[in-house]
N, C-alpha and C. Protein backbone atom coordinates (compact mmCIF):
# COMPACT_ATOMS: atom_id res chain seq x y z
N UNK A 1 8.92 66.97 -15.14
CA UNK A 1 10.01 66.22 -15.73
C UNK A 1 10.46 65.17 -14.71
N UNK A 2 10.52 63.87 -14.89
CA UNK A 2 10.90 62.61 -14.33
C UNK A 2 12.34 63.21 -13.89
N UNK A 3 12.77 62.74 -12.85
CA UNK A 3 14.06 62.82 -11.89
C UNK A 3 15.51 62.21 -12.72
N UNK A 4 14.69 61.06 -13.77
CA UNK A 4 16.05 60.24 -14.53
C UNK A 4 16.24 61.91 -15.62
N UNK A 5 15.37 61.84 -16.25
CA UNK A 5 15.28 63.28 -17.08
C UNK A 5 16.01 64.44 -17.18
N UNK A 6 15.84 64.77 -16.24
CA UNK A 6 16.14 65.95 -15.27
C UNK A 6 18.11 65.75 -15.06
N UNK A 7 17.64 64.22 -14.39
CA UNK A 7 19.78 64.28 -14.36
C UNK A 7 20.50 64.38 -15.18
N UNK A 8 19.77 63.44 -16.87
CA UNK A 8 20.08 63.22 -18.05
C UNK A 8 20.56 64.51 -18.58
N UNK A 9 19.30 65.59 -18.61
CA UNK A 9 19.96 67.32 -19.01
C UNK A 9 21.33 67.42 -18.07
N UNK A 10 21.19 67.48 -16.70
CA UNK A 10 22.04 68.06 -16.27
C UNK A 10 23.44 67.78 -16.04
N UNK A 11 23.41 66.44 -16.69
CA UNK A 11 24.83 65.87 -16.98
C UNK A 11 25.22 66.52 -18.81
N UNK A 12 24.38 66.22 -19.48
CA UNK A 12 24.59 66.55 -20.77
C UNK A 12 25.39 68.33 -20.59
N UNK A 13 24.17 69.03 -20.05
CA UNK A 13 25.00 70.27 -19.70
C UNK A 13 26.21 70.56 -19.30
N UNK A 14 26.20 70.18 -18.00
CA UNK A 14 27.33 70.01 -17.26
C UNK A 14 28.46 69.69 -17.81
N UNK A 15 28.67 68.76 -19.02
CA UNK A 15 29.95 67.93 -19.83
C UNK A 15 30.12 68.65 -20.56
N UNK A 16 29.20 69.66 -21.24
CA UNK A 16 29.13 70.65 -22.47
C UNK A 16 30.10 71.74 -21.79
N UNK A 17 29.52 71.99 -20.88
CA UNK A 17 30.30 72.80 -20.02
C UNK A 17 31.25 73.08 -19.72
N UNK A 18 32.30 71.76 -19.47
CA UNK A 18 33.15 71.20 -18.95
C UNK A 18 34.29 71.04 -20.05
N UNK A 19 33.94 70.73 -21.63
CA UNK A 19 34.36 70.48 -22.51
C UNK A 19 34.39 71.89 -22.79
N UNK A 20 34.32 72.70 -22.79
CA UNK A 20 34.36 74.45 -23.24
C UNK A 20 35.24 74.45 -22.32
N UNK A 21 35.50 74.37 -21.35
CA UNK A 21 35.78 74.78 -20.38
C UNK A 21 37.88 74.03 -19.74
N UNK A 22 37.29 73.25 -20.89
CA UNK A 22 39.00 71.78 -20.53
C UNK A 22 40.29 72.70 -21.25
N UNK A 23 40.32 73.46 -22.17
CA UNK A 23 41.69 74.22 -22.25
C UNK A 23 41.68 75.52 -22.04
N UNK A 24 41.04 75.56 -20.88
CA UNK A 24 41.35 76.89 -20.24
C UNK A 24 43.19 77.42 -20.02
N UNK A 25 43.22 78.42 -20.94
CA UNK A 25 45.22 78.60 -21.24
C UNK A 25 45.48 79.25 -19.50
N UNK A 26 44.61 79.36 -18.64
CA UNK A 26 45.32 79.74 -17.26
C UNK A 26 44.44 79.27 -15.82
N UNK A 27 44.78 77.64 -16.08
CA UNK A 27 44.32 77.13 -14.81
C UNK A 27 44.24 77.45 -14.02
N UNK A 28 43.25 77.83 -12.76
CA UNK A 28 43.72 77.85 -11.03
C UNK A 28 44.07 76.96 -10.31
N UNK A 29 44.81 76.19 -10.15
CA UNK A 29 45.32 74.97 -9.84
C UNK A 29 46.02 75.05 -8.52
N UNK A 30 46.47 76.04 -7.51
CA UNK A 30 46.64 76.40 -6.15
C UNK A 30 47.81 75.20 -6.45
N UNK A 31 48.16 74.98 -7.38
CA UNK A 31 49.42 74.09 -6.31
C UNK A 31 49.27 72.46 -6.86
N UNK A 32 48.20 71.93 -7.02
CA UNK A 32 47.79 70.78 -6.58
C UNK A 32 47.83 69.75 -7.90
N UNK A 33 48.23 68.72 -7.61
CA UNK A 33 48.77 67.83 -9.03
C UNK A 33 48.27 66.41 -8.93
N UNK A 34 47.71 66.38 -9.65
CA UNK A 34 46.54 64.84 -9.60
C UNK A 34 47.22 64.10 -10.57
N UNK A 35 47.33 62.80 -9.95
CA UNK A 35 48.16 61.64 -10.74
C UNK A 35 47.83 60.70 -11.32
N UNK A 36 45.99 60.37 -10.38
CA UNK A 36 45.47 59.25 -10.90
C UNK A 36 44.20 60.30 -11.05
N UNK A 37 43.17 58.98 -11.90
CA UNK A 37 41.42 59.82 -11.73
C UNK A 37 41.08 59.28 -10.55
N UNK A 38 41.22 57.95 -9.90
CA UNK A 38 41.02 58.01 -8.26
C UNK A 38 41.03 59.30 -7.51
N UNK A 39 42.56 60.12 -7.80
CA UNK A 39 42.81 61.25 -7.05
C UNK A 39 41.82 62.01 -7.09
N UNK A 40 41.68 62.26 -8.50
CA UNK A 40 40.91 63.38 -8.98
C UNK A 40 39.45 63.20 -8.99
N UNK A 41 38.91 62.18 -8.62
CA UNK A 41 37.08 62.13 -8.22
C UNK A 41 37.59 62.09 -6.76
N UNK A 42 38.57 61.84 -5.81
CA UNK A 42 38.48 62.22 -4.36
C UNK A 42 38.27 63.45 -4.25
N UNK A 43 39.15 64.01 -4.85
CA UNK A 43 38.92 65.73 -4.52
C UNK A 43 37.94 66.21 -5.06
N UNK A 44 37.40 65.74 -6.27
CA UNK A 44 35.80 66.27 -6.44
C UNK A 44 35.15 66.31 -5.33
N UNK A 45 35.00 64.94 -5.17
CA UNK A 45 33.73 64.27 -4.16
C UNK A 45 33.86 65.50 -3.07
N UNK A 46 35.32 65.88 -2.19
CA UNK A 46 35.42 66.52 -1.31
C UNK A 46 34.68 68.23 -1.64
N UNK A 47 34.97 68.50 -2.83
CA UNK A 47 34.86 69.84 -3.45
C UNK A 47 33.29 69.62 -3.54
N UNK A 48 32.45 68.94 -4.07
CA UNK A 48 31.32 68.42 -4.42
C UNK A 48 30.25 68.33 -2.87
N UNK A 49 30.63 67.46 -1.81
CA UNK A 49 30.31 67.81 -0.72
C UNK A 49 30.10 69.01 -0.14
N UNK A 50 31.18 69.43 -0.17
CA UNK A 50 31.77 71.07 0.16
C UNK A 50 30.45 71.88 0.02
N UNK A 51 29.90 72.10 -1.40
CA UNK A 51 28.90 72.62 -1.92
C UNK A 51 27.75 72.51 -1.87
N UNK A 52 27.61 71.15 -1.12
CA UNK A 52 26.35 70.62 -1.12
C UNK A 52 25.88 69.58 -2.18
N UNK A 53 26.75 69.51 -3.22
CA UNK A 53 26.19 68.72 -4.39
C UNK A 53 26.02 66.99 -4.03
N UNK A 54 25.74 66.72 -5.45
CA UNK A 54 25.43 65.23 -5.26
C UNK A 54 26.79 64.79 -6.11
N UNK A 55 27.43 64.09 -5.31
CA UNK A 55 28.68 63.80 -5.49
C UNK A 55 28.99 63.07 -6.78
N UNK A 56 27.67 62.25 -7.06
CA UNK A 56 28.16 60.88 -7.96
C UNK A 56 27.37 61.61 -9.46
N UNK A 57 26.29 62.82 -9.20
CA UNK A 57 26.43 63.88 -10.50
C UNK A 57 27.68 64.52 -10.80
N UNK A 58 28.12 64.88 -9.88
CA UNK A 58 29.72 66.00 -10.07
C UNK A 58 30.56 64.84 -10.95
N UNK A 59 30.57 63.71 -10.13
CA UNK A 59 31.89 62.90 -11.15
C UNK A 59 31.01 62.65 -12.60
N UNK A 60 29.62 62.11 -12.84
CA UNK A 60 29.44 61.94 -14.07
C UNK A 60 29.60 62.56 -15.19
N UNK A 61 29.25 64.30 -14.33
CA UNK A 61 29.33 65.64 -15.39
C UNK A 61 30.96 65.61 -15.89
N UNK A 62 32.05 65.42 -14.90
CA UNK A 62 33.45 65.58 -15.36
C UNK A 62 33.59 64.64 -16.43
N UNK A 63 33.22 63.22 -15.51
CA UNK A 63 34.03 61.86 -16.77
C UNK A 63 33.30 62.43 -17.90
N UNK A 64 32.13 62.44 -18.21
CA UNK A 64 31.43 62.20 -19.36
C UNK A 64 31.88 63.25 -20.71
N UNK A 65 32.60 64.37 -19.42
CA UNK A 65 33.10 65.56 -20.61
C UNK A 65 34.65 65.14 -20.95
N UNK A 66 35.18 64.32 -20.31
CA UNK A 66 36.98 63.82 -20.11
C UNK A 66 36.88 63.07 -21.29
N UNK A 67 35.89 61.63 -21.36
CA UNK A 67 35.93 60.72 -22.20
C UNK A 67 37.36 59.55 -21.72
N UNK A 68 36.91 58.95 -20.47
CA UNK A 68 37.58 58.05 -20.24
C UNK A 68 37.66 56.53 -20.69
N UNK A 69 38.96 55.79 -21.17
CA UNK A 69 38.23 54.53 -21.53
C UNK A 69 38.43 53.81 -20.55
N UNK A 70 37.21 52.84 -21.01
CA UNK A 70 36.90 51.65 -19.79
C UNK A 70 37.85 50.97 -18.95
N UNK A 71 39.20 50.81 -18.97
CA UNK A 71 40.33 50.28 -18.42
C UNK A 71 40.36 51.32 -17.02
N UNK A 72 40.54 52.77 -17.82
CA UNK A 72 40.59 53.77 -16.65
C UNK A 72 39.81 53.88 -15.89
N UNK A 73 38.58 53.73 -16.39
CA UNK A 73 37.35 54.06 -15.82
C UNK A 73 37.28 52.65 -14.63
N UNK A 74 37.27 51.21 -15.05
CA UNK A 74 37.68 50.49 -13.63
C UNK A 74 38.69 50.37 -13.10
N UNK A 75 39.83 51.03 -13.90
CA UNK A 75 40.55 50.86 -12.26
C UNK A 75 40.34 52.11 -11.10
N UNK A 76 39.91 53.10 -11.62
CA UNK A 76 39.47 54.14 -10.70
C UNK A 76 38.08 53.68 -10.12
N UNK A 77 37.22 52.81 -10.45
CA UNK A 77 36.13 51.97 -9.58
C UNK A 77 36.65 51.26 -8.23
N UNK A 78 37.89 50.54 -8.73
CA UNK A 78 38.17 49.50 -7.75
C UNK A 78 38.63 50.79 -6.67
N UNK A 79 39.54 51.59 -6.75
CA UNK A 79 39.90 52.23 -5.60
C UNK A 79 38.81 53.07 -5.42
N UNK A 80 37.82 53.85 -5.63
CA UNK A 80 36.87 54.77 -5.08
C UNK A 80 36.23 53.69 -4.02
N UNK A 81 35.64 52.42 -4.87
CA UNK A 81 35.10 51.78 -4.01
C UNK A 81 35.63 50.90 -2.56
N UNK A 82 36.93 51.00 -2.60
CA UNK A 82 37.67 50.19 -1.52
C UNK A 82 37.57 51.29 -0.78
N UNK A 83 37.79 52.56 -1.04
CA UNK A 83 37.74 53.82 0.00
C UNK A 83 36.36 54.13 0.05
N UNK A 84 35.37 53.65 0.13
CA UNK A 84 34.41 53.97 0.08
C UNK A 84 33.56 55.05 -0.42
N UNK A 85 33.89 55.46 -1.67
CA UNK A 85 33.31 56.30 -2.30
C UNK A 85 32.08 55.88 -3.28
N UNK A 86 30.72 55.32 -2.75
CA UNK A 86 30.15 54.13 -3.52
C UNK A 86 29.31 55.29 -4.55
N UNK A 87 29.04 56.05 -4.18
CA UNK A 87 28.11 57.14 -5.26
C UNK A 87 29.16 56.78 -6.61
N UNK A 88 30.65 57.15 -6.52
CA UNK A 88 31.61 57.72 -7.84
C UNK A 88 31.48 56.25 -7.97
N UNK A 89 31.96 55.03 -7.55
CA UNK A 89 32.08 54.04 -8.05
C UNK A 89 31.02 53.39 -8.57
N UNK A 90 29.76 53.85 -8.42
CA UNK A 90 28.38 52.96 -9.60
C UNK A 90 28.18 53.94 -10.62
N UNK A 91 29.02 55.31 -10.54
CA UNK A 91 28.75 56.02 -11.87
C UNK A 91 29.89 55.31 -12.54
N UNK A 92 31.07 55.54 -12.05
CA UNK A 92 32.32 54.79 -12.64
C UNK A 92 31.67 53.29 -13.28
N UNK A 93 31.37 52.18 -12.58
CA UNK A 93 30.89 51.54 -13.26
C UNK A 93 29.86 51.37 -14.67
N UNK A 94 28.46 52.14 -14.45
CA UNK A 94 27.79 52.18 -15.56
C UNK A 94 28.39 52.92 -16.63
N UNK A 95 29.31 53.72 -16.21
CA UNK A 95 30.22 54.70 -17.59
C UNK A 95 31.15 53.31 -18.52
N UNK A 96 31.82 52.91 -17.37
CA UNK A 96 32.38 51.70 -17.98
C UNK A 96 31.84 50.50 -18.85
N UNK A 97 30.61 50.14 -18.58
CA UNK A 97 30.26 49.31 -19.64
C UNK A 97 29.79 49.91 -20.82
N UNK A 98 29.90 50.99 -21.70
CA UNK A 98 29.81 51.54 -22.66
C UNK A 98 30.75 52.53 -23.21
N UNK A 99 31.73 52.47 -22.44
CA UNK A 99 33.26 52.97 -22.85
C UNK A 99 33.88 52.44 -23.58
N UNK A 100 34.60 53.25 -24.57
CA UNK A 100 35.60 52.14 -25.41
C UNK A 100 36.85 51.61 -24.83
N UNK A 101 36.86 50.83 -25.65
CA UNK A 101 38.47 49.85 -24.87
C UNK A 101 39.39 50.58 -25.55
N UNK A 102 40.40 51.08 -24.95
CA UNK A 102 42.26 51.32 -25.02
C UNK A 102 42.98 50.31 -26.08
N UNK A 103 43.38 50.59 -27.23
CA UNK A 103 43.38 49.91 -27.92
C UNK A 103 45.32 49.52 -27.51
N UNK A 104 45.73 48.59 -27.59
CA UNK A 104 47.10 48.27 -27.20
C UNK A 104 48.16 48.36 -28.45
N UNK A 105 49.16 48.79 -27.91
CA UNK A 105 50.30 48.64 -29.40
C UNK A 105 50.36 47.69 -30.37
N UNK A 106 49.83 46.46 -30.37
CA UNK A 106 50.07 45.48 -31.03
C UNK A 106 48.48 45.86 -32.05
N UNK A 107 47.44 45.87 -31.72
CA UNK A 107 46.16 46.15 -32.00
C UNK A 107 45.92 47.63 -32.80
N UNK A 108 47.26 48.67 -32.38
CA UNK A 108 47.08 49.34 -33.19
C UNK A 108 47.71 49.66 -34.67
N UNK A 109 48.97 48.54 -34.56
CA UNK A 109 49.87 48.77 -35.75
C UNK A 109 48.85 47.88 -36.88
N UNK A 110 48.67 46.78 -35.75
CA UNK A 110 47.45 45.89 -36.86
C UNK A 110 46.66 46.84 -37.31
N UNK A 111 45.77 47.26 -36.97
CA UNK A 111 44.28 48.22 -37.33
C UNK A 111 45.41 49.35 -38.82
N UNK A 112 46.68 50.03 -38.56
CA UNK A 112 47.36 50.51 -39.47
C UNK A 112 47.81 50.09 -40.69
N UNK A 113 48.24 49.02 -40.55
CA UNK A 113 48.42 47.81 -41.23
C UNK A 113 47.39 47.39 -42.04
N UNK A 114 46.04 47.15 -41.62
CA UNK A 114 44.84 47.14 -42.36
C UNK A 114 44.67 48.08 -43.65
N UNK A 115 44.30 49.19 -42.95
CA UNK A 115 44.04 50.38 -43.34
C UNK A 115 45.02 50.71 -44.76
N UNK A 116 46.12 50.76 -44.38
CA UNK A 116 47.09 50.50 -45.61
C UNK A 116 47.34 49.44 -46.52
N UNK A 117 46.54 48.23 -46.33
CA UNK A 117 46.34 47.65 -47.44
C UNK A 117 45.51 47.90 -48.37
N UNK A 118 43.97 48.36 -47.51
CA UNK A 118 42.71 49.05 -48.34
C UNK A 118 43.18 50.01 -49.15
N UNK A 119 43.88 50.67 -48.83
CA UNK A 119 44.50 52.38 -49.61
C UNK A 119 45.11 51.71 -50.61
């Protein structure tokens, strides 16, 4: 099995995983309160290291199971990458150009607005 292959399963897994795994009713959370996803791929990366892993799989397996949109997804590029976290920031990037856009208040009453004329 080709190496692209191989990551392809093990992200797919990994998010499957992860998504079973996102309302867990009794977190272990030691304490610790993440504010941004910057925060929260630092402390991967650190947790991810820790283990030996490949850092910029660990963040793909999370985002891909989170479902971040593209707004989030670069502004957590720009800071991984100013701190030098370049593995999370070229996954962050390629996630981002096929993310959906955040649709804004004005864009969504419109899209409502639509919708209720069709009906």
């Amino acid at each position: 099995m080709s190496r692209e292959l191989e990551r392809h399963r093990t992200v797919k897994e990994g998010a499957a995983f992860m998504r079973q795994h996102l309302d867990d009713p009794d977190p272990s959370d030691n304490g610790i309160r993440i504010e941004t996803l910057a925060e929260g791929l630092a402390l991967l990366a650190a947790e991810a290291r820790l283990a030996g892993m490949d850092e910029g799989l660990a963040a793909e397996i999370v985002l891909k199971a989170c479902g971040f949109h593209r707004e989030s997804l670069d502004e957590a590029r720009r800071v991984m990458a100013a701190l030098g976290y370049n593995q999370i920031a070229d996954v962050l990037r390629r996630l981002a150009r096929t993310a959906p856009r955040r649709l804004m208040f004005e864009q969504r009453v419109q899209a409502r607005t639509e919708r209720a004329n069709i009906g």
